[in-house]
Each structure stands twice: as C-alpha cells, then as structure tokens.
C-alpha atoms as a PDB file:
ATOM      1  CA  UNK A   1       0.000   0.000   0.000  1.00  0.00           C
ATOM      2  CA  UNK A   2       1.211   3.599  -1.059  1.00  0.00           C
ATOM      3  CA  UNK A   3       1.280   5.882   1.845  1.00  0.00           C
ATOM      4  CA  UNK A   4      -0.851   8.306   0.165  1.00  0.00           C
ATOM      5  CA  UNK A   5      -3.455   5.385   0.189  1.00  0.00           C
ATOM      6  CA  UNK A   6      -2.834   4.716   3.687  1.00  0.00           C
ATOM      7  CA  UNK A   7      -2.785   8.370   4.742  1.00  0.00           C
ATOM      8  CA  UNK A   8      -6.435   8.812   2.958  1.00  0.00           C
ATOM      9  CA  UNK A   9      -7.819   5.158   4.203  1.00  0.00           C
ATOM     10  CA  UNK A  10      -6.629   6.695   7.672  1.00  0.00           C
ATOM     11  CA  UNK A  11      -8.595   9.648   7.722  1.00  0.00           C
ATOM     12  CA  UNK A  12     -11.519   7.897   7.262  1.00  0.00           C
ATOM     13  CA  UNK A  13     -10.876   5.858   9.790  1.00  0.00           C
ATOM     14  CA  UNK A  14      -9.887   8.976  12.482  1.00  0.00           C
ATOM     15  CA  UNK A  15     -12.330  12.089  11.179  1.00  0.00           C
ATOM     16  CA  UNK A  16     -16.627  10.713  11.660  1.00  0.00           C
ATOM     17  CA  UNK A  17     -14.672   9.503  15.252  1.00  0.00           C
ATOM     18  CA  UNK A  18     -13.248  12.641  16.170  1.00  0.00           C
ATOM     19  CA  UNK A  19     -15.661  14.970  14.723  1.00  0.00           C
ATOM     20  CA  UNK A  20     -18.498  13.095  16.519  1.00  0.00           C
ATOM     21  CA  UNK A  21     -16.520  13.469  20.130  1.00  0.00           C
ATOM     22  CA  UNK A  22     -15.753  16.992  19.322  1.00  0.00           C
ATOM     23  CA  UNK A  23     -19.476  17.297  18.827  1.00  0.00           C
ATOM     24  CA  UNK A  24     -19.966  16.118  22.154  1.00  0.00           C
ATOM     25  CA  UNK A  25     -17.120  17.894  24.224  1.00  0.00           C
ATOM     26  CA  UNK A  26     -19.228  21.199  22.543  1.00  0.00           C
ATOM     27  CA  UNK A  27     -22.343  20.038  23.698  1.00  0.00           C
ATOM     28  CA  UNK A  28     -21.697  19.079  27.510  1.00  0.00           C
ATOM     29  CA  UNK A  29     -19.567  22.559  27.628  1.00  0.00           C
ATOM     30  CA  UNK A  30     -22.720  24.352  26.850  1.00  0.00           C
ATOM     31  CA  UNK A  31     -24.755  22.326  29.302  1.00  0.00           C
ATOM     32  CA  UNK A  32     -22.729  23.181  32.136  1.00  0.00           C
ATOM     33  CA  UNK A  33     -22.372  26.586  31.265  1.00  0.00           C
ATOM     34  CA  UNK A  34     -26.166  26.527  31.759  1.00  0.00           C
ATOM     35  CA  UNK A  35     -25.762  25.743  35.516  1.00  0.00           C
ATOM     36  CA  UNK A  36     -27.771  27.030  38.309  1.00  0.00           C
ATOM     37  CA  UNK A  37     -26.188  27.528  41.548  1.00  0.00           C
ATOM     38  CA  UNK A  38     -23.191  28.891  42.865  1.00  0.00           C
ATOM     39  CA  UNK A  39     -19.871  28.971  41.070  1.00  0.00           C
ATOM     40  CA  UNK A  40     -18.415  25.877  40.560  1.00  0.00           C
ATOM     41  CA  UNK A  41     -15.831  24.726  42.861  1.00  0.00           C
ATOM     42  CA  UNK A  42     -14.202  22.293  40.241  1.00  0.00           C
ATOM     43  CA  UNK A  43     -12.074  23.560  37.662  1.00  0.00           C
ATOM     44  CA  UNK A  44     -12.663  20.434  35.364  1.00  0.00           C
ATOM     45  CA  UNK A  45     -16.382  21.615  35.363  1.00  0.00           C
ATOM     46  CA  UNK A  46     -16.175  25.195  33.815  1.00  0.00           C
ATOM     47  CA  UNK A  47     -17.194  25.093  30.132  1.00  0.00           C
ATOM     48  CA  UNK A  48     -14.290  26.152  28.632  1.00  0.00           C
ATOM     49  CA  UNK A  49     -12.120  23.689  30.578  1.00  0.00           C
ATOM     50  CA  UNK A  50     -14.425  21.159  29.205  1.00  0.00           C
ATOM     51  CA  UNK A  51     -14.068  22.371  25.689  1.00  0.00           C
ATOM     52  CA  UNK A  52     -10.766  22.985  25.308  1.00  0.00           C
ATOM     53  CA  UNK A  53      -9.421  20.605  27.313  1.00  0.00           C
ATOM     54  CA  UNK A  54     -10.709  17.295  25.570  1.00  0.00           C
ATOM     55  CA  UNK A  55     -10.370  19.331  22.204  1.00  0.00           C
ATOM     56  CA  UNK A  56      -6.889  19.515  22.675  1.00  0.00           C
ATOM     57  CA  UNK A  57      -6.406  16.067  23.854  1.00  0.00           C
ATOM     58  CA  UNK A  58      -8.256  14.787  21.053  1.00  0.00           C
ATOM     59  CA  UNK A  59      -6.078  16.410  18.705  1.00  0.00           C
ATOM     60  CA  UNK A  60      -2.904  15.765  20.268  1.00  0.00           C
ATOM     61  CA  UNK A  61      -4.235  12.094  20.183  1.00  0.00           C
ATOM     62  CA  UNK A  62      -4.888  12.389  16.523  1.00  0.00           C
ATOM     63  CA  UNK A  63      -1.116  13.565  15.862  1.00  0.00           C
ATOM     64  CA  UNK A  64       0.361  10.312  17.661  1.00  0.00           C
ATOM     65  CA  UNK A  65      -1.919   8.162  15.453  1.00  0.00           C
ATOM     66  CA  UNK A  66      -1.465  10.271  12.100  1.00  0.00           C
ATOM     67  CA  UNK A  67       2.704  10.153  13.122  1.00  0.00           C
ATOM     68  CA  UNK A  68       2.987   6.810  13.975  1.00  0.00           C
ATOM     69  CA  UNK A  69       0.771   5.421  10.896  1.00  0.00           C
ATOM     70  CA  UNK A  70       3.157   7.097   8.363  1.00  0.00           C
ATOM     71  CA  UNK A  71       5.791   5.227   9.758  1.00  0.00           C
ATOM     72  CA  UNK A  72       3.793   2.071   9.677  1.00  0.00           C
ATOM     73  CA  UNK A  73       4.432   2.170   5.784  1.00  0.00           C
ATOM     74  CA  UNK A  74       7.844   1.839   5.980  1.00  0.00           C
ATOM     75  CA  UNK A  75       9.631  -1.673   7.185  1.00  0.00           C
ATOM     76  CA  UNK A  76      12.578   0.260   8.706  1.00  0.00           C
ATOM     77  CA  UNK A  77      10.235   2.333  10.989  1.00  0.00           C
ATOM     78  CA  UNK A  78       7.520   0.033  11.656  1.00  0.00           C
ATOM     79  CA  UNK A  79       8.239  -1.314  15.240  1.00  0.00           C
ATOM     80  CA  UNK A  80       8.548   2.295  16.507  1.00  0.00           C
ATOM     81  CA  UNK A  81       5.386   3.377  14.455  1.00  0.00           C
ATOM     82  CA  UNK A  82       3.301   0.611  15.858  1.00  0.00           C
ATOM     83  CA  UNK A  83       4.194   1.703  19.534  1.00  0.00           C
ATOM     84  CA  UNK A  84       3.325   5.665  18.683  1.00  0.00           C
ATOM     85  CA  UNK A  85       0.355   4.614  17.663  1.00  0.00           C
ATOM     86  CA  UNK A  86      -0.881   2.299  20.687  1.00  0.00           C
ATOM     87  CA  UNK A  87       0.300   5.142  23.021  1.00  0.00           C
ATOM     88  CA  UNK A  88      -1.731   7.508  20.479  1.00  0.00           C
ATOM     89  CA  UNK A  89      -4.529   5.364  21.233  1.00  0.00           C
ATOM     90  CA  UNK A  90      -4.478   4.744  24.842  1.00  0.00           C
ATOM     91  CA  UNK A  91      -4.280   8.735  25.398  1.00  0.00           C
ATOM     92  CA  UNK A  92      -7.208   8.986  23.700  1.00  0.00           C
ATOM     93  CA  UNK A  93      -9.109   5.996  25.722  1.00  0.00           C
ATOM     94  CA  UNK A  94      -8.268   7.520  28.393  1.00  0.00           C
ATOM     95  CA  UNK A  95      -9.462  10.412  27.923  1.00  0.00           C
ATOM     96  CA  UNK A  96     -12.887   9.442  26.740  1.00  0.00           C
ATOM     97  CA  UNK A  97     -12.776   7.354  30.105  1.00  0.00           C
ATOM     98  CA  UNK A  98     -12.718  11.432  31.975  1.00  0.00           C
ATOM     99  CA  UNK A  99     -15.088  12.466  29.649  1.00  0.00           C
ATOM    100  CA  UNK A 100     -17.647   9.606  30.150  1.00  0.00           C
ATOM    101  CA  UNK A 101     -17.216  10.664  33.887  1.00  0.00           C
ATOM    102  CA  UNK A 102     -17.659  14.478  33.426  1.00  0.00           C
ATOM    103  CA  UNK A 103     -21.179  13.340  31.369  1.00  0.00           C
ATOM    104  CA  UNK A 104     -22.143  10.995  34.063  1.00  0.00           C
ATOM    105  CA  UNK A 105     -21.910  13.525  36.636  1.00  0.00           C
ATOM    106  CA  UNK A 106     -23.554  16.576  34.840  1.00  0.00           C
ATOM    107  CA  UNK A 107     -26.284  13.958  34.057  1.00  0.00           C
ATOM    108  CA  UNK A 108     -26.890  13.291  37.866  1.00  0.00           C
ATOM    109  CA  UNK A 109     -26.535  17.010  38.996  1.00  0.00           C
ATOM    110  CA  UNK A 110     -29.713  18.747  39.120  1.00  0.00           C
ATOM    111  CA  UNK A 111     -27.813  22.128  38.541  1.00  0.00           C
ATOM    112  CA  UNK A 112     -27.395  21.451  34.983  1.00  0.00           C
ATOM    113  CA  UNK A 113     -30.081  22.345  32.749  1.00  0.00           C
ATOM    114  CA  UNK A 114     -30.604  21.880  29.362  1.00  0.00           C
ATOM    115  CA  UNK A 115     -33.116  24.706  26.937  1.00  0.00           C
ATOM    116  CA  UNK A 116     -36.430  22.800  26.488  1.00  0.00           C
ATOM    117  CA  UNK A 117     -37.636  22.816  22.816  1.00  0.00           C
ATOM    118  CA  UNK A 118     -41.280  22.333  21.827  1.00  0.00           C
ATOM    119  CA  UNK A 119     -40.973  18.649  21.387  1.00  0.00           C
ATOM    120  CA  UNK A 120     -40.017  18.071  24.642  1.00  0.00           C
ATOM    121  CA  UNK A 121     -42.493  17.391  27.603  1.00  0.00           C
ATOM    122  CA  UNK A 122     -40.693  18.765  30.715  1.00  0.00           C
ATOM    123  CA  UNK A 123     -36.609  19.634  31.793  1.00  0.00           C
ATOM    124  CA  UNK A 124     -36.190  16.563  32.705  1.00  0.00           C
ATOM    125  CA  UNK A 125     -37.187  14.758  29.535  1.00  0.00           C
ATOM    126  CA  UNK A 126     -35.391  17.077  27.541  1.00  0.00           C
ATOM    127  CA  UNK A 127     -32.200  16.508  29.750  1.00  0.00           C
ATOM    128  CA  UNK A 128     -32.333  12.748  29.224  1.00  0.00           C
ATOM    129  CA  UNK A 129     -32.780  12.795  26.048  1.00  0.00           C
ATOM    130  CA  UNK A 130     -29.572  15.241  25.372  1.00  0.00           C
ATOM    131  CA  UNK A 131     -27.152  13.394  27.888  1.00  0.00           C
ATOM    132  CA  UNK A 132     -28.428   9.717  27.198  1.00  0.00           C
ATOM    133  CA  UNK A 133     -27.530  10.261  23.712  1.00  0.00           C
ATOM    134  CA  UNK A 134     -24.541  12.115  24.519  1.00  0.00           C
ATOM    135  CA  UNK A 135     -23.176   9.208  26.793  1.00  0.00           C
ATOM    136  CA  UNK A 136     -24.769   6.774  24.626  1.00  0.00           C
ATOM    137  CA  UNK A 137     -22.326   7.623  21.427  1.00  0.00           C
ATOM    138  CA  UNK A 138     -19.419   8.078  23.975  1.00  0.00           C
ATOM    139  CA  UNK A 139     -19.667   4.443  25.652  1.00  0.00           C
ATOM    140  CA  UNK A 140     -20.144   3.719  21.431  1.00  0.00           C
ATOM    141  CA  UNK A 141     -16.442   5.160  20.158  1.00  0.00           C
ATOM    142  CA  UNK A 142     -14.858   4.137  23.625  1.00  0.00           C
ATOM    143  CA  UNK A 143     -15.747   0.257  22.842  1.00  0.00           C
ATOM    144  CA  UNK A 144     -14.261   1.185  19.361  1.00  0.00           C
ATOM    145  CA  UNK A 145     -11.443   2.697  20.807  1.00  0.00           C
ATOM    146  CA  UNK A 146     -10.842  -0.284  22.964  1.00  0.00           C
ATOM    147  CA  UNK A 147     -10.823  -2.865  19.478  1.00  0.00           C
ATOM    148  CA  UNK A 148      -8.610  -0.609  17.964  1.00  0.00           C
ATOM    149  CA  UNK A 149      -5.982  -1.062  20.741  1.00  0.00           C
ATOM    150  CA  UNK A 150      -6.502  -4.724  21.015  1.00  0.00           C
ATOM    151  CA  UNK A 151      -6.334  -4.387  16.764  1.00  0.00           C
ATOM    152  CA  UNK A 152      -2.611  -2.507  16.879  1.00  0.00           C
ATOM    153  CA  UNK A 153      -1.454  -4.681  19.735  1.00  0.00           C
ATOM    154  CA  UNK A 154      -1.973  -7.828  18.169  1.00  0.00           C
ATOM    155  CA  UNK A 155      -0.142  -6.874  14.813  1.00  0.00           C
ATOM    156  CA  UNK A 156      -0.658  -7.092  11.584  1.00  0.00           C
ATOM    157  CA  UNK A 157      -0.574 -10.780  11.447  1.00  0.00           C
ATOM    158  CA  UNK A 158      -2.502 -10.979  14.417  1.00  0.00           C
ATOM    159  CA  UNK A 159      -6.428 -12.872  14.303  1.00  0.00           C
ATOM    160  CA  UNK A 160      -7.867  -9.406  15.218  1.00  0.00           C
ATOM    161  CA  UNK A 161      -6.740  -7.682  12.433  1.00  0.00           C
ATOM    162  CA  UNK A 162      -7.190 -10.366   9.682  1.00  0.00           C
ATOM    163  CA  UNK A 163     -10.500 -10.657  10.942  1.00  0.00           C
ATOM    164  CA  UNK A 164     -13.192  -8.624   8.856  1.00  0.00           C
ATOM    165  CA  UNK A 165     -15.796  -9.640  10.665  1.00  0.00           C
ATOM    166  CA  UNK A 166     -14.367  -8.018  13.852  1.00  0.00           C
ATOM    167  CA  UNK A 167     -13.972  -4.792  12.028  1.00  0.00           C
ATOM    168  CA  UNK A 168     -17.084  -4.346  10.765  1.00  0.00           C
ATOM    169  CA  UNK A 169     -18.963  -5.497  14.113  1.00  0.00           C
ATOM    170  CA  UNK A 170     -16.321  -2.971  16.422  1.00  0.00           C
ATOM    171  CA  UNK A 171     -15.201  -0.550  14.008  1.00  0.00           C
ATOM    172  CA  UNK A 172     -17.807  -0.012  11.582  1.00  0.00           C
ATOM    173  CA  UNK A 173     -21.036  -0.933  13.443  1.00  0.00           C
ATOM    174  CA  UNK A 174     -20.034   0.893  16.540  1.00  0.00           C
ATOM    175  CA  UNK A 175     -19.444   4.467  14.941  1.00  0.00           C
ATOM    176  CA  UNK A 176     -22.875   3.633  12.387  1.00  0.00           C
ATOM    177  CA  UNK A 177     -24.611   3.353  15.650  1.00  0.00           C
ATOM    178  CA  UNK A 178     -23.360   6.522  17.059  1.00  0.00           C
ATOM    179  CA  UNK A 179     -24.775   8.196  13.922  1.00  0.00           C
ATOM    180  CA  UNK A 180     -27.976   6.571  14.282  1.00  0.00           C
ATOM    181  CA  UNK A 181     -28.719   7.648  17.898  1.00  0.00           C
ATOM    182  CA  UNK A 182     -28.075  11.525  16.485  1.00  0.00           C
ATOM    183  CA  UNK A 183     -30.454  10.821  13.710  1.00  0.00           C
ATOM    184  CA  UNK A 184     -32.960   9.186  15.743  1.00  0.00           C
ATOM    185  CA  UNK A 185     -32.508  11.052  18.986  1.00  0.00           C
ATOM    186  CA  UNK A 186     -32.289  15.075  17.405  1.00  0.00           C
ATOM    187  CA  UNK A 187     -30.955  17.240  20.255  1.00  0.00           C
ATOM    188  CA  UNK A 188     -30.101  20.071  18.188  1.00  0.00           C
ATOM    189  CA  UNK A 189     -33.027  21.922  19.013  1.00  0.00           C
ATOM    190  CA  UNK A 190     -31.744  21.781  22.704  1.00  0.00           C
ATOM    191  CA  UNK A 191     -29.210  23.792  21.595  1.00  0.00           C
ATOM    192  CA  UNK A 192     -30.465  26.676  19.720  1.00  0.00           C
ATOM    193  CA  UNK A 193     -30.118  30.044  20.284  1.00  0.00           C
ATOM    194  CA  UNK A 194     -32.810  32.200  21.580  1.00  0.00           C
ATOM    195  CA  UNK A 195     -33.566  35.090  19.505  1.00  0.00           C
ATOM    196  CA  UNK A 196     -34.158  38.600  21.171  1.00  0.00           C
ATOM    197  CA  UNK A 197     -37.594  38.733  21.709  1.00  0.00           C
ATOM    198  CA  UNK A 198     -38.538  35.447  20.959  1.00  0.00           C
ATOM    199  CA  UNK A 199     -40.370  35.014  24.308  1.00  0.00           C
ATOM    200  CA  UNK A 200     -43.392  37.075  22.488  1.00  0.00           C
ATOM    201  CA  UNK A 201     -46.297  34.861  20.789  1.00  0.00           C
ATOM    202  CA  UNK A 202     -46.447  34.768  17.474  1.00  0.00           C
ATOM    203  CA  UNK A 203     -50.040  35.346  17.313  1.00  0.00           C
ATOM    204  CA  UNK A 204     -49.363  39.146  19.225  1.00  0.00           C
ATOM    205  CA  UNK A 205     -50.256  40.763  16.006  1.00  0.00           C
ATOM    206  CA  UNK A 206     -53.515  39.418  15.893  1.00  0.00           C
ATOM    207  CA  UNK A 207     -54.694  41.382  19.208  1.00  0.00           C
ATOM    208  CA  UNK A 208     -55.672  45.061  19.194  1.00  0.00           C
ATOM    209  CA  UNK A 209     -52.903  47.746  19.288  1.00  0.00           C
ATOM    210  CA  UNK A 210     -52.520  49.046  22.893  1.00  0.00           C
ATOM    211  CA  UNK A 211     -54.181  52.643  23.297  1.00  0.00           C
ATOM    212  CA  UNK A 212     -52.187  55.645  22.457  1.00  0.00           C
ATOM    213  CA  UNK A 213     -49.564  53.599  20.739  1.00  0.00           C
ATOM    214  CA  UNK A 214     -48.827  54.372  16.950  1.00  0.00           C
ATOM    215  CA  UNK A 215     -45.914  51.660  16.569  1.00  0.00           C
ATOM    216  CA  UNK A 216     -47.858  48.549  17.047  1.00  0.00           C
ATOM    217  CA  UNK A 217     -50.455  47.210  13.971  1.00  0.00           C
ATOM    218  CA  UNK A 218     -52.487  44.869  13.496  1.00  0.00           C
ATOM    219  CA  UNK A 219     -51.436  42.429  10.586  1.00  0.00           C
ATOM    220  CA  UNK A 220     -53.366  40.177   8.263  1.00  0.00           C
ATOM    221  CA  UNK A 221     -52.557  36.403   7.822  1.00  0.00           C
ATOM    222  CA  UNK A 222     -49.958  37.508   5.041  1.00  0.00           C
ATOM    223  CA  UNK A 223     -48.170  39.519   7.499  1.00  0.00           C
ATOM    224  CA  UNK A 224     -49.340  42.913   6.250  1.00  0.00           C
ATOM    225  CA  UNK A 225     -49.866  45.941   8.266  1.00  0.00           C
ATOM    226  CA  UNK A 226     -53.738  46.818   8.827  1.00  0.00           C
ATOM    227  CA  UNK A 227     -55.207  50.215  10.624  1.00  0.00           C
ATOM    228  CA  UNK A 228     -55.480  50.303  14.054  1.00  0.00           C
ATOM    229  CA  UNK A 229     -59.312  49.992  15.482  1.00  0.00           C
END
C-alpha cells in the first residue's frame, strides 16, 4: 500500500470519530455553562475547561496516530510506528474514560439544565434525552477505541486484524450506531439560540394595538400591516 493510500484510508478511519466526540465535548460545555447555583468549585467543570481541554487532547491524540501510521508504511520504521500509535490510542481511551465521567456527573446534577424545545415534555425529559444520547455515542467510540488497541497490539498478522468480521462489528457498526442515535434522537433543538424577543407569541399581532400607541399594527394572515381599530 502507497502511503498516500494509507494516509487517505486513515482519515476515514480517524475524522466521523473525532468529529463526533468533538461534537460532544461542545455540547456538555454548553450544558454546564447553563448551571444554576453557585460557582463551581471544580475547575474540570467550567465550560471552557471542558471544551478545550478534551479538544486539545483529542487532537494531540490524533497527531500520535497520524505520526505513527506514516511510519507504519515503511519496514525500517515500523516497530517504533506501531508503539506511537498504541500510546496515540491509549491517550485517547483515556481520555474518553474522563469524559464519560464528566457526562455521568452533569447527568446526575440537578444544577445542569438543558433549553427545552417544543418537542419536549418537561426539563427533565429534555435533559435525558440530550445526555443519554450524549453518553450513549461516547460508551459507542470508547468500545471502538478499545478494538482498535486490542487491533494494533496484536499486529498485523494478528487474528484481530485479519479478521473482517471483527472490524465491521467494532469498528464499523459501533461508529454507524453513534450516527444513528443523532439521527434518531435530534438534540439540536436543545441547543439553539434564543432570539431577542422570541419570548413574544407569534399570534401578538392578531390582538388590538394598545391605546395611544402608533408603533404597534395589526397584521393580516400575510403579514401585512392593517389600521389600528
């Protein structure tokens, strides 16, 4: 294999993973920046520890892995390649291991809120439903992560990696499934931003301008301004 072909076969293998844990680093940040109480007596619970701190660890994760694969390629630099990219790996597991603790936690705390959309019955359902799927995918790539250590330790002559089927049930199925739960569980409404104003009913220009007020109209059902009665 050319190591252009690696390099690319690589990247497909590293971005959907990373991009979808960056997605959740993002999300839990903002749901702890939503806290109610007191300031937070843990630093590893302000937001942008949060963000930037598994960000960073992701991508310095990402490095080992992209470094030591390109030396995979070559027989001379294999050995040392192979080891770069195991401790690449095991930074990262680890990491997900905090993470999956920081979720757990915010999950528990009553503190943490989450903005209630209009599918949603009540805080609490709309909390579950954003930090269940939020663990849900990270338990998903952290039992990938944990094949793909077991894949790299074993070698390339190893059972584990001349095994297809145990690629496409821990590598393939697992991150599929993480994609699924986002498709199937939508929490991006539980994340958008309020506009100014927005508290207002829609229907306010159907009621009678307030007396002695010349900026407020009545509009018809095509949004155009009538006289005021």
């Amino acid at each position: 294999m050319s190591f252009g072909a690696y390099v690319v076969m690589t990247l497909f293998l590293l971005v959907p993973v990373n991009a979808l844990a960056l997605a959740n680093y993002k999300a839990v940040a903002v749901v702890i920046s939503n806290r109610k109480g007191p300031k937070v007596r843990f630093f590893w619970l302000r937001p942008r520890f949060v963000n930037w701190f598994y960000f960073s660890s992701d991508i310095f994760s990402i490095a080992l892995q992209g470094a030591g694969g390109g030396m995979l390629t070559s027989t001379n630099t294999r050995d040392v390649g192979k080891i770069i990219v195991l401790v690449g790996l095991i930074v990262q597991l680890f990491f997900f291991s905090c993470f999956l603790v920081t979720t757990a936690y915010v999950w528990k705390n009553l503190e943490y809120t989450v903005h209630v959309s209009k599918r949603d019955k009540s805080h609490r359902v709309a909390k579950n439903k954003v930090l269940g799927a939020i663990f849900t995918t990270t338990v998903l790539i952290f039992l990938r992560s944990i094949y793909r250590i077991a894949e790299f330790a074993d070698g390339y002559g190893g059972k584990i990696y001349s095994s297809e089927w145990a690629f496409y049930v821990f590598d393939t199925i697992m991150i599929f499934l993480a994609f699924v739960v986002y498709i199937v569980v939508f929490i991006g409404h539980n994340f958008l931003r309020q506009p100014h104003g927005s508290s207002l009913s829609t229907e306010a220009g159907n009621a009678p301008a307030a007396s002695g007020s010349s900026s407020m109209h009545l509009v018809d059902k095509e949004g155009h301004p009538q006289p005021n009665v």
